[in-house]
N, C-alpha and C. Protein backbone atom coordinates (compact mmCIF):
# COMPACT_ATOMS: atom_id res chain seq x y z
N UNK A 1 -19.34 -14.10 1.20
CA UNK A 1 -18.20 -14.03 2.08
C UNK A 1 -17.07 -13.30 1.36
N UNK A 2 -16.39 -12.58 1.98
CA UNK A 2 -15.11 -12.12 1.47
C UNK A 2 -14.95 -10.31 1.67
N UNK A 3 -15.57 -9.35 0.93
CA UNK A 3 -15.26 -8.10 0.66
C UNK A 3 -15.69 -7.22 2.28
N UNK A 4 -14.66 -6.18 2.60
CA UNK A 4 -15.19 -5.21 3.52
C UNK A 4 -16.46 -4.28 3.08
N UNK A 5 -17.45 -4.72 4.45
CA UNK A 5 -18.39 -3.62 3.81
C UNK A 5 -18.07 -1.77 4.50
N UNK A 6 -19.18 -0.81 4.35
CA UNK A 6 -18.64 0.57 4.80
C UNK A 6 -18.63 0.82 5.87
N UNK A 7 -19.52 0.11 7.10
CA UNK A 7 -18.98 -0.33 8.47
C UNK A 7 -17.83 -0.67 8.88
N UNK A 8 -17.38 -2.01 8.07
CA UNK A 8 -16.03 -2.23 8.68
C UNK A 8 -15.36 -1.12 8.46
N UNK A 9 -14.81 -0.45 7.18
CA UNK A 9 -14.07 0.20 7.22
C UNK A 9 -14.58 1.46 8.12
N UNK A 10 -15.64 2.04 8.12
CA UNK A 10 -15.57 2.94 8.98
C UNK A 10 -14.64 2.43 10.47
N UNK A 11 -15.34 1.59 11.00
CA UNK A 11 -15.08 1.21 12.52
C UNK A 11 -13.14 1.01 12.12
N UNK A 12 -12.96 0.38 11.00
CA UNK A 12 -11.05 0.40 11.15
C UNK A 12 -10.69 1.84 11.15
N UNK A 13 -11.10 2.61 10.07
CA UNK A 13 -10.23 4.17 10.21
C UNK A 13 -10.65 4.75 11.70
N UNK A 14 -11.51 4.39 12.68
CA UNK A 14 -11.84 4.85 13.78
C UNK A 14 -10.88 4.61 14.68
N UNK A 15 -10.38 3.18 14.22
CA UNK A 15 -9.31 2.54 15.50
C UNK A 15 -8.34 3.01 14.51
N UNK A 16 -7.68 3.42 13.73
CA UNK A 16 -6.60 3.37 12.95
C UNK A 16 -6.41 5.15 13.45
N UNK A 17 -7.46 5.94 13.84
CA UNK A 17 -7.03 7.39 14.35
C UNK A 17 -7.67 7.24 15.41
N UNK A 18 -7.89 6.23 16.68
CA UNK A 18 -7.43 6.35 17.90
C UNK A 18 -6.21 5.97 18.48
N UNK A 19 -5.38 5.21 17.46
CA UNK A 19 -4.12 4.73 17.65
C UNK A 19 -3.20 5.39 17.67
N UNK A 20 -3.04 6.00 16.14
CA UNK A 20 -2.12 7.12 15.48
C UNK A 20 -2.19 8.57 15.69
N UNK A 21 -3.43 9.14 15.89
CA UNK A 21 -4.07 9.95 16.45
C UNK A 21 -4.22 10.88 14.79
N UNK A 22 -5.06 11.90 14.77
CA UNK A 22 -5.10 12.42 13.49
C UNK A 22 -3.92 12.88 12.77
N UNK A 23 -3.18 13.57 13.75
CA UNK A 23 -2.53 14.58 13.12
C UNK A 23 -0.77 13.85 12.22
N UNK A 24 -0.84 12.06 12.88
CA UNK A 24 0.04 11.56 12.03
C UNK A 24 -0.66 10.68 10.98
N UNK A 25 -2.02 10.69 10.59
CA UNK A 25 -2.43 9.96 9.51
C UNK A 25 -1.73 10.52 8.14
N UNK A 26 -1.44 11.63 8.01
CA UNK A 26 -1.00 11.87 6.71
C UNK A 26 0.25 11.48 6.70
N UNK A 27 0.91 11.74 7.61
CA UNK A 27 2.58 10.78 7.47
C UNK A 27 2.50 9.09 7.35
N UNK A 28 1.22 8.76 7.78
CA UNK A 28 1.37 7.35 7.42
C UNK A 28 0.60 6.89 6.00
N UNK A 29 -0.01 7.62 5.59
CA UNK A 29 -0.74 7.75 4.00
C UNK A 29 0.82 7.82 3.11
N UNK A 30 1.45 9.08 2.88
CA UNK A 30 2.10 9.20 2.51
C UNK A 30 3.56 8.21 2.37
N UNK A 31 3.73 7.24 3.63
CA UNK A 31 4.34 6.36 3.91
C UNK A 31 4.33 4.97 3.41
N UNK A 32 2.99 4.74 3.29
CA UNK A 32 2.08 3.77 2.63
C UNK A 32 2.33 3.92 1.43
N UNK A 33 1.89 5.39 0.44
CA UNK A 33 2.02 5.48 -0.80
C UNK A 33 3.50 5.26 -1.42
N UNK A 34 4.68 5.76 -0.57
CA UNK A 34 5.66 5.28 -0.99
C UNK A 34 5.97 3.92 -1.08
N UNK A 35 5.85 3.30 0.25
CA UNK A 35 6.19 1.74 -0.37
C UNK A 35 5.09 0.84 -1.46
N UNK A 36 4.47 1.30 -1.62
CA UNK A 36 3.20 0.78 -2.67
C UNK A 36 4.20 0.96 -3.98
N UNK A 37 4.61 2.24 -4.16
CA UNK A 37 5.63 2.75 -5.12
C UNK A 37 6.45 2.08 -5.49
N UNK A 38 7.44 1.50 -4.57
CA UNK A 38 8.70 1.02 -4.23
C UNK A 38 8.79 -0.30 -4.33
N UNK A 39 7.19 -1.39 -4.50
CA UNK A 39 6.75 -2.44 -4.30
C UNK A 39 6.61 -2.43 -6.49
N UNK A 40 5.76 -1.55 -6.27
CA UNK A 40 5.37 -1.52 -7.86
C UNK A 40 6.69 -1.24 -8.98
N UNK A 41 7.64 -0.42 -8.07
CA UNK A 41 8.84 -0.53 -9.53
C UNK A 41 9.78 -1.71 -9.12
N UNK A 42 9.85 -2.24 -7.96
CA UNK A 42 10.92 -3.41 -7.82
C UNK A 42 9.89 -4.80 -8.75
N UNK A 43 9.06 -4.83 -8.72
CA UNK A 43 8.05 -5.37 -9.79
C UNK A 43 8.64 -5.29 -11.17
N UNK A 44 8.40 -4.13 -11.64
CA UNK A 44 8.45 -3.73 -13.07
C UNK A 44 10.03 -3.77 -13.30
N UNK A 45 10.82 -3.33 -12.56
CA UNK A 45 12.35 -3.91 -12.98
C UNK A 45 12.90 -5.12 -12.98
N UNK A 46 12.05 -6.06 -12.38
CA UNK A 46 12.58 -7.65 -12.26
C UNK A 46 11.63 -8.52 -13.53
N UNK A 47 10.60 -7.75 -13.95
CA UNK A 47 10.23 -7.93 -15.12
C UNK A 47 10.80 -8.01 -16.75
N UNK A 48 11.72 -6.37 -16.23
CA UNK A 48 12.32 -5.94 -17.63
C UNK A 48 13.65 -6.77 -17.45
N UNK A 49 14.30 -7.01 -16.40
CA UNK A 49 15.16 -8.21 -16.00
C UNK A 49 15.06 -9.26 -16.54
N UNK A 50 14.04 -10.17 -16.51
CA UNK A 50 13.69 -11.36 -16.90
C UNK A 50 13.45 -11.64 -18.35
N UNK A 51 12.47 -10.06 -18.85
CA UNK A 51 12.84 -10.07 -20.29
C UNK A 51 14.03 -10.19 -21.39
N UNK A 52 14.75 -9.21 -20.44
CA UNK A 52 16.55 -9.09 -21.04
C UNK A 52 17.38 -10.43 -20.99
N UNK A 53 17.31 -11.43 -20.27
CA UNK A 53 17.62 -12.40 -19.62
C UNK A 53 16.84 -13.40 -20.87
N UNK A 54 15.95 -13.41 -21.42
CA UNK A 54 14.75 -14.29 -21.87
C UNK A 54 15.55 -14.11 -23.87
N UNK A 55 15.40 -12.68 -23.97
CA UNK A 55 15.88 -12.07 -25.29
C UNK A 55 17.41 -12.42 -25.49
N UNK A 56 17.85 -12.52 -24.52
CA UNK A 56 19.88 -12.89 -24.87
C UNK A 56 19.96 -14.55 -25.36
């Protein structure tokens, strides 16, 4: 139990570009990759935060 196999994901990117339609999948990739970004340094700065905070 647990992991997607290559069906599912096929059948999601199928509904994921009958929704969006092709030609905005890359604006939503790109959209995605930014907040992944934006997720990963508000991470790493509340880290170096806590360190500075830990060291004083």
């Amino acid at each position: 139990m647990g992991g997607l196999g290559m069906w599912e994901l096929i059948v999601i990117l199928l509904i994921v570009i009958v929704i969006f339609g092709a030609s905005r999948l890359p604006q939503l990739g790109k959209g995605l990759g930014e907040g992944i970004r934006n997720f990963k340094n508000s991470l790493k700065s509340g880290q170096d935060e806590k360190a500075e905070e830990e060291s004083e």
